[in-house]
C-alpha atoms as a PDB file:
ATOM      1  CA  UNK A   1      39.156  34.640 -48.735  1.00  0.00           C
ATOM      2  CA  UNK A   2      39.266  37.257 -45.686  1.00  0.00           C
ATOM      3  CA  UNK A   3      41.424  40.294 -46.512  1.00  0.00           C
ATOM      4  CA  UNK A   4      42.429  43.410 -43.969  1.00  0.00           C
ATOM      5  CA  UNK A   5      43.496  46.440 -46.338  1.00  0.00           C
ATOM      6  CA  UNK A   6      45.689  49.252 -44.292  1.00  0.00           C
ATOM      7  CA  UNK A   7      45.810  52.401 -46.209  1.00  0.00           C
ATOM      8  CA  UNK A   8      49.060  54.624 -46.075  1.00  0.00           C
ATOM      9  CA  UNK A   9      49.262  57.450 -49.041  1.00  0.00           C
ATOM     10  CA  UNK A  10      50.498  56.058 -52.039  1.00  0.00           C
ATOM     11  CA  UNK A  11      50.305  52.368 -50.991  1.00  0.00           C
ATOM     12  CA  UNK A  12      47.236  50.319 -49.517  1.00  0.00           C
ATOM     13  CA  UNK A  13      48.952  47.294 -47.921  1.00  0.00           C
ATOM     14  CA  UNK A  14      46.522  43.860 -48.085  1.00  0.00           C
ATOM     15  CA  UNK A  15      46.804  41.517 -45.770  1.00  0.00           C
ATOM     16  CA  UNK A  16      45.094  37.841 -46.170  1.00  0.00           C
ATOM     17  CA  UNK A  17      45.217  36.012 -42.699  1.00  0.00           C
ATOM     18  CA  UNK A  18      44.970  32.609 -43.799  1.00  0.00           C
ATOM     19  CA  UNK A  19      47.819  32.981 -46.170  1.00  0.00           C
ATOM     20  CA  UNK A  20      50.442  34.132 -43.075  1.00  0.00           C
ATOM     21  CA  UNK A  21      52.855  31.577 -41.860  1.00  0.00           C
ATOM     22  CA  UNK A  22      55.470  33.643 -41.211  1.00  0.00           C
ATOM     23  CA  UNK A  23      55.226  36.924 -39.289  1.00  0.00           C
ATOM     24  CA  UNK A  24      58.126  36.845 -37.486  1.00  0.00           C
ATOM     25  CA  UNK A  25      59.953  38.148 -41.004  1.00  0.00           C
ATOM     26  CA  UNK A  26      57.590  41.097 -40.676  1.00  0.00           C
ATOM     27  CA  UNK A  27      58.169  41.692 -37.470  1.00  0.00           C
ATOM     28  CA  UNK A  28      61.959  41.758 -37.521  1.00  0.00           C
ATOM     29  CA  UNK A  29      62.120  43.354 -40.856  1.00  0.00           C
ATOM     30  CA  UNK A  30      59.529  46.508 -39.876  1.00  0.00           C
ATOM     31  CA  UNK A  31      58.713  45.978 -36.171  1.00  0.00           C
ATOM     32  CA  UNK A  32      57.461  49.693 -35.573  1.00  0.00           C
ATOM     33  CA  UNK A  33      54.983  48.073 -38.262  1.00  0.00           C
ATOM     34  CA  UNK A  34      54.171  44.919 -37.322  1.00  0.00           C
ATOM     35  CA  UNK A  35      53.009  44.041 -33.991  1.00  0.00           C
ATOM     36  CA  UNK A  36      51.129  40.851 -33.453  1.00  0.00           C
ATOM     37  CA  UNK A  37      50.293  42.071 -29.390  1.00  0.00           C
ATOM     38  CA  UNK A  38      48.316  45.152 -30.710  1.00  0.00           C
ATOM     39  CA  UNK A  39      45.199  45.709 -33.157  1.00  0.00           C
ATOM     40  CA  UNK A  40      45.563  45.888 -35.572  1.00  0.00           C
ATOM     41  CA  UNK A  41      48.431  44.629 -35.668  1.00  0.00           C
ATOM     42  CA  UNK A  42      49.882  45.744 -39.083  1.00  0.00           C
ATOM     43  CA  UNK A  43      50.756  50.229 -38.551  1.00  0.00           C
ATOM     44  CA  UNK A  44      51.135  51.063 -41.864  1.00  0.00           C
ATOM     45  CA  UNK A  45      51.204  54.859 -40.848  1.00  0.00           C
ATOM     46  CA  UNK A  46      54.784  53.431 -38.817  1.00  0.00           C
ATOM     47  CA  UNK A  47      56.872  53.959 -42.624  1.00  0.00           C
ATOM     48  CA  UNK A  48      57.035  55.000 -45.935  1.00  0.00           C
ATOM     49  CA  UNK A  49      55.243  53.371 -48.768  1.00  0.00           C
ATOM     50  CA  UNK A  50      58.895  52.422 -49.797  1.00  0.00           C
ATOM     51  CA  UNK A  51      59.257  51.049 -47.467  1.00  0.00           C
ATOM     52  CA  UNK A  52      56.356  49.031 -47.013  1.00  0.00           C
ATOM     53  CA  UNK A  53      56.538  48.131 -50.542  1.00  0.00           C
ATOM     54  CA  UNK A  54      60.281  46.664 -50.155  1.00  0.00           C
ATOM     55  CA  UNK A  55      59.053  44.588 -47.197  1.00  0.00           C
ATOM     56  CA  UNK A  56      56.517  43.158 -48.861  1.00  0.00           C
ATOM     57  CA  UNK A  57      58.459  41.909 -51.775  1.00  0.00           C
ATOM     58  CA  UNK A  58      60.043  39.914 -49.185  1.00  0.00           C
ATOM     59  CA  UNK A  59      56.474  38.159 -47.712  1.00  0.00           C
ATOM     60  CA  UNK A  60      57.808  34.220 -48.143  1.00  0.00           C
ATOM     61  CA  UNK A  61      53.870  32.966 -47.910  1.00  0.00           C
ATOM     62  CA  UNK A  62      52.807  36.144 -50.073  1.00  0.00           C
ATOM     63  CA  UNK A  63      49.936  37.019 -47.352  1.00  0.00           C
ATOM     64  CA  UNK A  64      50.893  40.453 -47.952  1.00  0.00           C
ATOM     65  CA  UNK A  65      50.803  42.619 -51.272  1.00  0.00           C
ATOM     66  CA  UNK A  66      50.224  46.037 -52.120  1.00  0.00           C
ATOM     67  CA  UNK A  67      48.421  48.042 -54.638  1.00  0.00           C
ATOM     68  CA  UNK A  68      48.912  52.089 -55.358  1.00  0.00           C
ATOM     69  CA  UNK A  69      46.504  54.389 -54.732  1.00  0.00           C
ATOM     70  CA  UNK A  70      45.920  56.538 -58.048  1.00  0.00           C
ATOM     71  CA  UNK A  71      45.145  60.131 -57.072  1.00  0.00           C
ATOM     72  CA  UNK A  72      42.656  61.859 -59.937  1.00  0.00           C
END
């Protein structure tokens, strides 16, 4: 399956296209984020890992998940 990852500190944000039926939650819920007229569409530089991570939690189709980027 096709996966975009966007990389912002802490958090690397995955995003698997197939998987997205709902944007429009993304875009209301983060829309200096997420904005399906640019690419890519998905700024992750646009907020904080927090809050990236709390929007995410939210994904109804689960097309978007996180991991953390360990720093050695």
């Amino acid at each position: 399956m096709e996966t975009h990852e966007y990389i912002n500190g802490e958090i690397t944000v995955i995003w698997q296209p197939q998987k997205c039926i709902h944007s429009a939650v993304c875009v209301k819920t983060l829309p200096k984020v997420y904005n399906p007229n640019e690419r890519p569409w998905i700024k992750v530089e646009n907020a904080t890992p927090q809050e990236l991570k709390n929007q995410i939690d939210l994904c109804p189709s689960k097309a978007l998940s996180y991991k953390f980027n360990i720093n050695k």
